[in-house]
C-alpha atoms as a PDB file:
ATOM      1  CA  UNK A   1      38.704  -5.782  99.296  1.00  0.00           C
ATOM      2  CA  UNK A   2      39.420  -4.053  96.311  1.00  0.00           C
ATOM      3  CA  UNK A   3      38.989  -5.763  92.777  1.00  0.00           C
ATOM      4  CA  UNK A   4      40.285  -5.347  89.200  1.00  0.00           C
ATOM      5  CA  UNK A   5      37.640  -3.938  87.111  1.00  0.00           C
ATOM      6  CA  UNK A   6      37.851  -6.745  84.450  1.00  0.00           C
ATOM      7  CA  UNK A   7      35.118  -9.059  86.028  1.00  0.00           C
ATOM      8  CA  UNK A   8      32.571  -6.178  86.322  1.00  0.00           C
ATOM      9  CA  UNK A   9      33.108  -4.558  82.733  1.00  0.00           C
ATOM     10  CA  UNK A  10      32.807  -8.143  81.129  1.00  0.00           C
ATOM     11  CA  UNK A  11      29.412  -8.102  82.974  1.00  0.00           C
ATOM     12  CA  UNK A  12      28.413  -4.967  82.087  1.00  0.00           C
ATOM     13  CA  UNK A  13      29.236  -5.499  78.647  1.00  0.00           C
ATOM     14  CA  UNK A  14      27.882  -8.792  78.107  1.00  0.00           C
ATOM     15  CA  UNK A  15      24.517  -7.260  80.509  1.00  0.00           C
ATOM     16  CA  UNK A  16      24.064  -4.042  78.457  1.00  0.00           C
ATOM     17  CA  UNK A  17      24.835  -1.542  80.732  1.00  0.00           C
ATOM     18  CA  UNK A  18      27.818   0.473  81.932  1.00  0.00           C
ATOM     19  CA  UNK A  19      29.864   0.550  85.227  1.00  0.00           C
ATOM     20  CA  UNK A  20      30.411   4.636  86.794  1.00  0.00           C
ATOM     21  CA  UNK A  21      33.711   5.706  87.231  1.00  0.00           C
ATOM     22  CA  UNK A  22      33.375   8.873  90.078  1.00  0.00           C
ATOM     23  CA  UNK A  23      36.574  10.401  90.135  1.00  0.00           C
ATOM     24  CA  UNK A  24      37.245  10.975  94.141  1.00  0.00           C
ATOM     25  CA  UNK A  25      38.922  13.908  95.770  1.00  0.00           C
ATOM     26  CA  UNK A  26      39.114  13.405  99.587  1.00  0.00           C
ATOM     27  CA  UNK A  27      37.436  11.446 102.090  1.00  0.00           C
ATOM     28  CA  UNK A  28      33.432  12.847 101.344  1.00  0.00           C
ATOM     29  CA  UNK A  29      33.698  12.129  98.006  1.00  0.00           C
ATOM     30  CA  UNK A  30      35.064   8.578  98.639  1.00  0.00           C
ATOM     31  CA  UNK A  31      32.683   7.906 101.578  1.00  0.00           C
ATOM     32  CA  UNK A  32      29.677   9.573  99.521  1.00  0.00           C
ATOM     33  CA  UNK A  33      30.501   7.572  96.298  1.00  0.00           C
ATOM     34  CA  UNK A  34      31.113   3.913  98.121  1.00  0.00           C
ATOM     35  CA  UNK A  35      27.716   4.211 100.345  1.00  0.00           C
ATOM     36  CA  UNK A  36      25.643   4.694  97.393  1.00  0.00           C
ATOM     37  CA  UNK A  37      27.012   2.124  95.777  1.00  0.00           C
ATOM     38  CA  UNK A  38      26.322  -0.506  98.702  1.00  0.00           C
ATOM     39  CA  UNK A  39      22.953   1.128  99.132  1.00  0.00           C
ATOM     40  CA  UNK A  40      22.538   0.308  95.760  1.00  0.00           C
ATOM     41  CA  UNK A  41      23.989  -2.716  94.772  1.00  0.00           C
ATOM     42  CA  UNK A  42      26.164  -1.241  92.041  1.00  0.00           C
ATOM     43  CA  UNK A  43      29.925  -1.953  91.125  1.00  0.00           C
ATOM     44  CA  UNK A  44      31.356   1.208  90.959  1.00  0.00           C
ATOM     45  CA  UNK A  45      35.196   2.467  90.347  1.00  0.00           C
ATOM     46  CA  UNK A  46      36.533   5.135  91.874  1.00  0.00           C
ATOM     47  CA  UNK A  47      38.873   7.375  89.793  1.00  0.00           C
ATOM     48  CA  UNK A  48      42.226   9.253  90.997  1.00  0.00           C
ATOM     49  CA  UNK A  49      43.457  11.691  88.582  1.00  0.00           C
ATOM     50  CA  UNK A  50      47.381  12.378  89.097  1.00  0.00           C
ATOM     51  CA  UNK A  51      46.644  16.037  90.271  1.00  0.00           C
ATOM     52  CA  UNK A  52      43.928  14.286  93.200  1.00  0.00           C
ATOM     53  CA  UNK A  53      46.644  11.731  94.049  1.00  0.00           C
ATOM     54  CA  UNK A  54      48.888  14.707  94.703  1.00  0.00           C
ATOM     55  CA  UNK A  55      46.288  16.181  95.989  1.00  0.00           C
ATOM     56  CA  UNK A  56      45.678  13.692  99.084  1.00  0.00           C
ATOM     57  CA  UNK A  57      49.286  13.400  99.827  1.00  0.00           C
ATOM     58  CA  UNK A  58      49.875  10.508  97.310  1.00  0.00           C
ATOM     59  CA  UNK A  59      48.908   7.069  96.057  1.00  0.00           C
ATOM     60  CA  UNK A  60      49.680   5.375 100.120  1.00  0.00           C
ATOM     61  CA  UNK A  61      47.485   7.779 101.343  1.00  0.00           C
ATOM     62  CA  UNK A  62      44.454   7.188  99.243  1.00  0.00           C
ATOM     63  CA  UNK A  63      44.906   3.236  99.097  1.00  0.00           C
ATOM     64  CA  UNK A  64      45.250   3.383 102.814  1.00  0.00           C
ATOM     65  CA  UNK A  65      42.079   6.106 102.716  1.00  0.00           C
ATOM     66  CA  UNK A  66      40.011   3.182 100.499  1.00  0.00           C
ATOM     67  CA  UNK A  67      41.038   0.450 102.193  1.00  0.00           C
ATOM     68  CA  UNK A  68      40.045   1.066 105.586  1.00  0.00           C
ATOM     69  CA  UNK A  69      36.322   2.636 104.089  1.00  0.00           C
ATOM     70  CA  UNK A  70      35.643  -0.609 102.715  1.00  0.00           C
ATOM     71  CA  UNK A  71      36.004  -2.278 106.286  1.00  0.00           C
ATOM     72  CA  UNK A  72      34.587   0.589 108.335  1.00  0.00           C
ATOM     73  CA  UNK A  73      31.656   0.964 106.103  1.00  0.00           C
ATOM     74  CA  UNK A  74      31.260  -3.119 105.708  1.00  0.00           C
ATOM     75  CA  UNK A  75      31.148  -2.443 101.518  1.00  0.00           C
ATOM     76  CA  UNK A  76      30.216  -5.523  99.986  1.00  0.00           C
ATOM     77  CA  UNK A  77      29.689  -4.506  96.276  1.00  0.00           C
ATOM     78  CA  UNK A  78      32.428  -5.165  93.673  1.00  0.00           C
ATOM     79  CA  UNK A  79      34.911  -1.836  93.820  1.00  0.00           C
ATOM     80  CA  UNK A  80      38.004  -0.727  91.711  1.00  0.00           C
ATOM     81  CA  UNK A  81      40.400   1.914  92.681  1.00  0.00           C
ATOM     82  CA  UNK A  82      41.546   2.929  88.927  1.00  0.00           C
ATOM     83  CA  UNK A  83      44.305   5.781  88.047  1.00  0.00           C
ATOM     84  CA  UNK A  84      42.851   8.142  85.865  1.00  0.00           C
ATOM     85  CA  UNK A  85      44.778   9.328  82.935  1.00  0.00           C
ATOM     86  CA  UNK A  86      47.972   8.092  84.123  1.00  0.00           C
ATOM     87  CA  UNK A  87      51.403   8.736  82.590  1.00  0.00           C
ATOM     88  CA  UNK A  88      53.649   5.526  82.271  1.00  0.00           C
ATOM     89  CA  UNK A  89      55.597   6.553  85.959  1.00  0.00           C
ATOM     90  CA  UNK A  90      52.021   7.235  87.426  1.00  0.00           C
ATOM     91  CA  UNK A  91      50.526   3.853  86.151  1.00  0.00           C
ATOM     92  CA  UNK A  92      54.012   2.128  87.905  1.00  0.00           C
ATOM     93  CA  UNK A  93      53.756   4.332  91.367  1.00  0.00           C
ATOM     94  CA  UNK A  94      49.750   3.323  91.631  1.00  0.00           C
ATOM     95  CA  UNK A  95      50.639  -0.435  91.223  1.00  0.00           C
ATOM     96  CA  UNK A  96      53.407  -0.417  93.922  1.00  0.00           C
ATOM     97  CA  UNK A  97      50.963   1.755  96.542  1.00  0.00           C
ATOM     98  CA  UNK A  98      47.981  -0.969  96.106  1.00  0.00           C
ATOM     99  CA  UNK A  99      45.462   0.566  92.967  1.00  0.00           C
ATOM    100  CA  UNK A 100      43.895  -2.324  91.583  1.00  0.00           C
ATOM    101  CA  UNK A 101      43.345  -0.967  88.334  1.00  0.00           C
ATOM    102  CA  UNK A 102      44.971   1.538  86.222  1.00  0.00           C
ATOM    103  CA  UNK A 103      44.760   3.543  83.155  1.00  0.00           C
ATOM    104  CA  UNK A 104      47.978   4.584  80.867  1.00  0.00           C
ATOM    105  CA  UNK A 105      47.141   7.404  78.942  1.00  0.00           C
ATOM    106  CA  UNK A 106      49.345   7.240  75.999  1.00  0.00           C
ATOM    107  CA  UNK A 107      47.012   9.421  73.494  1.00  0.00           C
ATOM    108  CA  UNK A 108      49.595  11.996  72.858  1.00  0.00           C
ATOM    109  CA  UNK A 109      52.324   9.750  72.303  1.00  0.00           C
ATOM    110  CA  UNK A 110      53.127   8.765  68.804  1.00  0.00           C
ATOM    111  CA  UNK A 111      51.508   5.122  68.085  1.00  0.00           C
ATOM    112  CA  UNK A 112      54.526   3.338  68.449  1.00  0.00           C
ATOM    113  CA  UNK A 113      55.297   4.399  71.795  1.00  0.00           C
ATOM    114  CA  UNK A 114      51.943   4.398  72.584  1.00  0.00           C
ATOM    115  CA  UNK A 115      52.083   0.209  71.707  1.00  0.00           C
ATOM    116  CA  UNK A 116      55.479  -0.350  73.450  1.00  0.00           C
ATOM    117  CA  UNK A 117      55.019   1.141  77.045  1.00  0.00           C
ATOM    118  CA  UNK A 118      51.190  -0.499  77.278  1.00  0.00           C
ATOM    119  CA  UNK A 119      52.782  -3.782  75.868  1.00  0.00           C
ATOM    120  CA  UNK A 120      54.970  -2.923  79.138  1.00  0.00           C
ATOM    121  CA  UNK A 121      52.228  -2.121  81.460  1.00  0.00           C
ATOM    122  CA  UNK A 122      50.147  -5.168  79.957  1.00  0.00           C
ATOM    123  CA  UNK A 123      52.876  -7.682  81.341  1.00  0.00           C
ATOM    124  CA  UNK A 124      52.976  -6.128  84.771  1.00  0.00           C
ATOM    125  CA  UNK A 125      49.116  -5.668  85.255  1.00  0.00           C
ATOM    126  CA  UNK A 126      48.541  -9.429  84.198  1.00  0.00           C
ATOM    127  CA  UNK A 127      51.157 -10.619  86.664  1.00  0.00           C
ATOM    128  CA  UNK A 128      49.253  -8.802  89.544  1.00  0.00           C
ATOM    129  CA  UNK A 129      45.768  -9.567  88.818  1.00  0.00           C
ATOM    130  CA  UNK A 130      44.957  -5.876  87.980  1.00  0.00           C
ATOM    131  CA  UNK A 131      43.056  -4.084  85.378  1.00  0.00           C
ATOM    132  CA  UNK A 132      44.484  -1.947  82.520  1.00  0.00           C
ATOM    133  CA  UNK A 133      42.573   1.042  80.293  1.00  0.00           C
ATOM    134  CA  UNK A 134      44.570   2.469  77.402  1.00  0.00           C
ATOM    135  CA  UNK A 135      43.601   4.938  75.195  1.00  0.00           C
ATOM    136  CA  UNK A 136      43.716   5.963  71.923  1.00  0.00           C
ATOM    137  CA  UNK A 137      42.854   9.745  70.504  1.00  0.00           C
ATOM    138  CA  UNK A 138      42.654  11.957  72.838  1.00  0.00           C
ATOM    139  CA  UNK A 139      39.905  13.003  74.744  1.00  0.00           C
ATOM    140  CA  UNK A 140      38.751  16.518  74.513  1.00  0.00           C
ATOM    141  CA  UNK A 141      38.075  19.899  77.126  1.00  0.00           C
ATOM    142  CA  UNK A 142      40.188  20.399  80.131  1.00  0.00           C
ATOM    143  CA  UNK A 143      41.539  17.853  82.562  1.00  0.00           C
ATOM    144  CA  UNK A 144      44.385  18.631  85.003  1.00  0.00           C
ATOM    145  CA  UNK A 145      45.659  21.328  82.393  1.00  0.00           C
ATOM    146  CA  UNK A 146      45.401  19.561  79.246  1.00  0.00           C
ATOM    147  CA  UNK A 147      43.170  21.154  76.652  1.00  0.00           C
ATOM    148  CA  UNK A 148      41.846  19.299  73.276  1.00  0.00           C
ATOM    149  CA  UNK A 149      38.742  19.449  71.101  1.00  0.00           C
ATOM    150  CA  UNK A 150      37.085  16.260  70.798  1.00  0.00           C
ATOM    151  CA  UNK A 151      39.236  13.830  68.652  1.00  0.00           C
ATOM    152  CA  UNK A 152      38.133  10.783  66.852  1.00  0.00           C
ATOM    153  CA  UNK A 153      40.787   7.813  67.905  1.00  0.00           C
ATOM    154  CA  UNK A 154      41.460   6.031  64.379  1.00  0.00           C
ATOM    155  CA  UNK A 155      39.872   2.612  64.382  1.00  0.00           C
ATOM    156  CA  UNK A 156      43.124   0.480  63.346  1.00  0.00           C
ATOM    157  CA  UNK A 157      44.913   2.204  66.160  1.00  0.00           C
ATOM    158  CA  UNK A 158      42.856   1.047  68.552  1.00  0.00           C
ATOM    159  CA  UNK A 159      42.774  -2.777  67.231  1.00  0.00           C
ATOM    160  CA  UNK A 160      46.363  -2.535  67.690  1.00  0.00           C
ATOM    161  CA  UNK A 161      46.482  -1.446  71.387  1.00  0.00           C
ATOM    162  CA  UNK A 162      42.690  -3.612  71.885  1.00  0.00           C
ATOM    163  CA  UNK A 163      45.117  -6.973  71.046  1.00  0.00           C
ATOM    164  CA  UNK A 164      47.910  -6.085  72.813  1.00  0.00           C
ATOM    165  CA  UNK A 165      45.877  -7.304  76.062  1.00  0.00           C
ATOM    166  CA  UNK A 166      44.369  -4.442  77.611  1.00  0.00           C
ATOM    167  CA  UNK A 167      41.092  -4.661  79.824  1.00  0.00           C
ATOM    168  CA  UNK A 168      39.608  -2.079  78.586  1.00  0.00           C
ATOM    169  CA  UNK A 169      39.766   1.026  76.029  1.00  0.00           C
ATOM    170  CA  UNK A 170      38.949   4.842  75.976  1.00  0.00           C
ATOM    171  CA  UNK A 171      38.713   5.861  72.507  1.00  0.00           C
ATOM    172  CA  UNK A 172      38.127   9.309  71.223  1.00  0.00           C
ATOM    173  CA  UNK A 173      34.840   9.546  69.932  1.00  0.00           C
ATOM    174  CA  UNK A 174      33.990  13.448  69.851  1.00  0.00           C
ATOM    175  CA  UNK A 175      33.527  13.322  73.727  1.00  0.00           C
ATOM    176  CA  UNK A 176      34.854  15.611  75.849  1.00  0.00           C
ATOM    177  CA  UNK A 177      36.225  16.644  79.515  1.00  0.00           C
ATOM    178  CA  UNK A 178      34.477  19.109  81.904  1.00  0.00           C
ATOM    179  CA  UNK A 179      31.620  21.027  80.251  1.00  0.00           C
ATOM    180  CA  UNK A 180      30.227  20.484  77.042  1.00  0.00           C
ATOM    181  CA  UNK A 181      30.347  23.800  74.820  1.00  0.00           C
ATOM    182  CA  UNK A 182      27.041  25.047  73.153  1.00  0.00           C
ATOM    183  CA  UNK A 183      27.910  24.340  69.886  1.00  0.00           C
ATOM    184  CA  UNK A 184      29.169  20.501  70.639  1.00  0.00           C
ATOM    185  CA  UNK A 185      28.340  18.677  67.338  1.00  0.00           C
ATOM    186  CA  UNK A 186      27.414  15.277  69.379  1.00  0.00           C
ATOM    187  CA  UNK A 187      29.022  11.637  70.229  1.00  0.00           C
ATOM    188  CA  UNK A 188      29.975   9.894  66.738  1.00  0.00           C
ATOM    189  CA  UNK A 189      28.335   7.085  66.829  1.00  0.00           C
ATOM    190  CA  UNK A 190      29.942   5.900  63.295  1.00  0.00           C
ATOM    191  CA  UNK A 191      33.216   5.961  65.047  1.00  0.00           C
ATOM    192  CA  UNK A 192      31.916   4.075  68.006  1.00  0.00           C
ATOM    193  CA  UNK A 193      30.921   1.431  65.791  1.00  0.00           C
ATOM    194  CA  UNK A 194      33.657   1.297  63.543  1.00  0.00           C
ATOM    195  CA  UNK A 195      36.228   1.003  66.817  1.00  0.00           C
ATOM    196  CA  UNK A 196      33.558  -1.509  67.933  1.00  0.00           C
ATOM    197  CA  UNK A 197      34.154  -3.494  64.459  1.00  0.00           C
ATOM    198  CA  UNK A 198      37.763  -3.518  64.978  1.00  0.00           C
ATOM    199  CA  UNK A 199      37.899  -4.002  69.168  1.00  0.00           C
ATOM    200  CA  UNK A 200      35.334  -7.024  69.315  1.00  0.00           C
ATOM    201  CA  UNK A 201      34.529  -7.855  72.813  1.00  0.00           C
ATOM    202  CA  UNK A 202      36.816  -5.244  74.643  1.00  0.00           C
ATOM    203  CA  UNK A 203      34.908  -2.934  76.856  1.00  0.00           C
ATOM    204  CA  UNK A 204      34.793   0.685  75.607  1.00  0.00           C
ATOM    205  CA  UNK A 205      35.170   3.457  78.058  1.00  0.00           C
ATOM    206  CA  UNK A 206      33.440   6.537  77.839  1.00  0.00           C
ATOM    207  CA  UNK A 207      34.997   9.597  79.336  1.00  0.00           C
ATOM    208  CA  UNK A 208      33.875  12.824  79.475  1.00  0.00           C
ATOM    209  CA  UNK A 209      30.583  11.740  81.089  1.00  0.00           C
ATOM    210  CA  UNK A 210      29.533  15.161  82.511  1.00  0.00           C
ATOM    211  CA  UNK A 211      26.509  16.752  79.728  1.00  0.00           C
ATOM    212  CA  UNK A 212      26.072  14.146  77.485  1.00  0.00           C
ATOM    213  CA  UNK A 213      22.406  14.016  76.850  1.00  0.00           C
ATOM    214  CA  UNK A 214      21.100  10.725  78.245  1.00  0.00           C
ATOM    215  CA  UNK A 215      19.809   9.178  74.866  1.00  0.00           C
ATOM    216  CA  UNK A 216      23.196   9.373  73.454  1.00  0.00           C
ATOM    217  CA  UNK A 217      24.096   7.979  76.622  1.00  0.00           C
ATOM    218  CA  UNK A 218      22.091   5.122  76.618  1.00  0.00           C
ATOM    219  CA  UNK A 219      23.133   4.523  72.753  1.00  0.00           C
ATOM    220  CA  UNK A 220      26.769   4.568  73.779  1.00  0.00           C
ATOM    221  CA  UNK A 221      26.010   1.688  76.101  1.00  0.00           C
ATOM    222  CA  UNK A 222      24.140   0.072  73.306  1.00  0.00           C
ATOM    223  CA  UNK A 223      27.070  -0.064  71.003  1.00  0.00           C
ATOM    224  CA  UNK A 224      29.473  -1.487  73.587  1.00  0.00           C
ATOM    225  CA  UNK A 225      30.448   0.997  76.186  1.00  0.00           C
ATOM    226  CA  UNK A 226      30.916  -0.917  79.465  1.00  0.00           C
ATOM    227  CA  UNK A 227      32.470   2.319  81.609  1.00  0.00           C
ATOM    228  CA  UNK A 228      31.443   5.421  82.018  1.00  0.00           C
ATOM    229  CA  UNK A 229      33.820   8.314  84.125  1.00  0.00           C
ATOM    230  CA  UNK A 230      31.932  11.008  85.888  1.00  0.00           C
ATOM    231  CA  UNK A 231      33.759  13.997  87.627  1.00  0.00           C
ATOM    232  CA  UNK A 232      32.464  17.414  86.762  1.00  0.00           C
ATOM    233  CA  UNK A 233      29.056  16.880  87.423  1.00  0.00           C
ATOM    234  CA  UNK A 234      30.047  15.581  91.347  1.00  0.00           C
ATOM    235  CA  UNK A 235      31.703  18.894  91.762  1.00  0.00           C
ATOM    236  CA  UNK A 236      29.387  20.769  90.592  1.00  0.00           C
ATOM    237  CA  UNK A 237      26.697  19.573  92.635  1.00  0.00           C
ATOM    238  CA  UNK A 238      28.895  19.489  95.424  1.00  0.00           C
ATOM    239  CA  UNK A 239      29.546  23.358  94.861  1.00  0.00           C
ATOM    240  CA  UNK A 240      26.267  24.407  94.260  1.00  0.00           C
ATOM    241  CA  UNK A 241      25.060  22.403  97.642  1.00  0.00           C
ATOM    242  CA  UNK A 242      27.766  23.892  99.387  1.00  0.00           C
ATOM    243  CA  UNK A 243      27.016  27.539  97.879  1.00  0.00           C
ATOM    244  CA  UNK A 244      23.284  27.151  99.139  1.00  0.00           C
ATOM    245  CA  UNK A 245      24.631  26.343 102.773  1.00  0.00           C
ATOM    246  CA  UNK A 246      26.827  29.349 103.560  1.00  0.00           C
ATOM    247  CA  UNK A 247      24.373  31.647 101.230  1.00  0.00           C
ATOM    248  CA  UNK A 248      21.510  30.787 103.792  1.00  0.00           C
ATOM    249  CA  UNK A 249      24.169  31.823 106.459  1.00  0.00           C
ATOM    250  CA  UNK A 250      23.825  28.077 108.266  1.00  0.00           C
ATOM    251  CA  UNK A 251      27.412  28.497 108.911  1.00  0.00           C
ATOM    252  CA  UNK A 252      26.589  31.139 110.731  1.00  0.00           C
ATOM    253  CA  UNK A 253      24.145  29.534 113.358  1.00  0.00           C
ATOM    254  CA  UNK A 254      24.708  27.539 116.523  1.00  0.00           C
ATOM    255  CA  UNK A 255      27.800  25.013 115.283  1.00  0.00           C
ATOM    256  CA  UNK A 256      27.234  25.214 111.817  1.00  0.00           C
ATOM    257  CA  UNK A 257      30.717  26.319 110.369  1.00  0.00           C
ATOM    258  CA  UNK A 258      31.893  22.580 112.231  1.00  0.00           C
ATOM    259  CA  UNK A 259      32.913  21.163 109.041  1.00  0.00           C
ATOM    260  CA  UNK A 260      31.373  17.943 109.446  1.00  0.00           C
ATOM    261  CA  UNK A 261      28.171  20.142 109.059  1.00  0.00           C
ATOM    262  CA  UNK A 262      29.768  22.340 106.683  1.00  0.00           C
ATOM    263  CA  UNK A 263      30.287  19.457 104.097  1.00  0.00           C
ATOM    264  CA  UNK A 264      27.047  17.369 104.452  1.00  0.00           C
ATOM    265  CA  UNK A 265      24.998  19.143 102.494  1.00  0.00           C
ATOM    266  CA  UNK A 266      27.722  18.731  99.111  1.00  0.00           C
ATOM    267  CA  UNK A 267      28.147  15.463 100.069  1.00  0.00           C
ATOM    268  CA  UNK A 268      24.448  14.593  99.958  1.00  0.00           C
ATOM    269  CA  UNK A 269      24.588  16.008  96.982  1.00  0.00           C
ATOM    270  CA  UNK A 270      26.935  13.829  95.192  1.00  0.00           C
ATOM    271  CA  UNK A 271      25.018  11.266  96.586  1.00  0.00           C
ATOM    272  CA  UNK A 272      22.155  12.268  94.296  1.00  0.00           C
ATOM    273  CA  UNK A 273      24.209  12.790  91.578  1.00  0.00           C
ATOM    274  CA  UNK A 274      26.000   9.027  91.659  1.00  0.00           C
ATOM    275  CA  UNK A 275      22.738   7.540  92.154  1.00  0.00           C
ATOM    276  CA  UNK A 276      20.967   9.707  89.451  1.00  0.00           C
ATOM    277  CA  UNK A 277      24.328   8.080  86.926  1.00  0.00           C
ATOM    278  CA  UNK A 278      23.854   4.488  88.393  1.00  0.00           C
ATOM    279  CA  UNK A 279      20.167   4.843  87.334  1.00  0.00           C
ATOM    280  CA  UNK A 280      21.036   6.078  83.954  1.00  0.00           C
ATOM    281  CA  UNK A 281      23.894   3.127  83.149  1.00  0.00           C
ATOM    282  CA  UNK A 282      21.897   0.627  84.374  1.00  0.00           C
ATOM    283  CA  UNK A 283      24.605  -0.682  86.839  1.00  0.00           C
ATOM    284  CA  UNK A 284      21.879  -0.820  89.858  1.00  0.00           C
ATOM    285  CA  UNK A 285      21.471  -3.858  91.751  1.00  0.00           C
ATOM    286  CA  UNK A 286      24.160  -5.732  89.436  1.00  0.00           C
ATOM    287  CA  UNK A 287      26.485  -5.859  91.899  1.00  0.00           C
END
């Protein structure tokens, strides 16, 4: 059964260690993602970005999709099914189809309406039992479309959305979406603690988990990061996997273009690379 993330970020927070958010974007990822986190004992939340929700038909499709896994594969571990970046409409559809958790990404709004529609959101999510990100400055790089360089959210803005009620909150701290560029200055820790100063106990979301050199990583968690999202890095082991399949012509011998042969390889691969994340956050055998 699926479960709002609150319980397992107040863990991870109070444990020192972070929970992985794996954005999913069919069935292998989801079935990939949930078996290595029963095979390791890790929480884990899986992440739908509006364009993936689309994507797989809509939000019915992939609550129905999640559901049944769960029961199929007998998951026991603690799992989330979180909207990623969602607009106010998005946050509202998720919570009718069955999400248990969802994020309202009101970054580019202007503060004010940033405070009113998660005020909003904070009402309905409490009423349901579900958990709630928000976000303040946004997050840099490319996601769905949306380009920006690594902004620093201003501490005071996010005390004001952190008491408003939310789980849990992404603030900008220099981090970015998809690949890092070469000359990427760093995380700022300063920020981090400075939003930490003002946010007291809320868990602190990292996105932009793809490239950030584990040390920094690790500090991150330190300093009150509970949640972690990971996408880029899934797809691009997935692609290279894949890449190394057809490239060797397997798809060429006996059954091999079958696409349930097709796909293992990439979805062994994100295997590796969720475990290799769970390792690094420490959320292994918390569950």
């Amino acid at each position: 059964m699926l479960v709002s993330a609150k319980e397992m970020l107040e863990k991870a927070r109070d444990g020192h260690y972070a929970v992985g958010q794996f954005n999913i974007n069919n069935l292998e990822w989801t079935k990939a993602i949930l078996m290595t986190a029963e095979e390791l004992k890790s929480p884990v939340i899986l992440g739908v970005s509006e364009g993936a929700g689309k994507y797989m038909t809509g939000y019915k499709t992939v609550v129905g999709m999640v559901n049944g896994m769960l029961e199929e594969l007998k998951i026991t571990v603690p799992v989330a099914l979180h909207l990623d970046h969602g607009s106010y409409e998005g946050a509202l559809k998720c919570i009718e189809a069955g999400f248990s958790s969802v994020m309202f990404d009101g970054s580019h709004y202007p503060i004010e309406e940033n405070v009113e529609k998660t005020t909003e959101l904070v009402k309905i999510c409490a009423e349901k039992g579900l958990s709630l990100e928000a976000e303040v400055g946004s997050i840099g790089g490319e996601e769905d479309g949306v380009v920006g360089m690594g902004e620093v959210a201003d501490p005071a803005e996010c005390k004001r959305i952190a008491d408003l009620g939310v789980t849990m909150l992404a603030a900008g701290i220099g981090n970015i979406h998809g690949k890092y560029p070469e000359n990427w200055p760093g995380l700022r820790f300063d920020a981090l603690e400075a939003i930490k100063a003002q946010t007291g106990n809320m868990p602190l979301v990292l996105h932009g988990g793809t490239g950030i050199p584990e040390d920094m990583i690790k500090k991150a968690i330190d300093l009150g990061v509970a949640k972690i999202n990971v996408n880029t890095e899934c797809q691009l082991s997935f692609a290279a996997a894949t890449r190394e399949y057809i490239e060797a012509g397997k798809d060429l011998q006996g059954k091999g273009f079958d696409p349930r042969k097709l796909l293992a390889p990439g979805t062994e691969a994100i295997k590796a690379t969720v475990k290799e994340k769970m390792e690094l956050f420490g959320s292994i055998g918390k569950a």
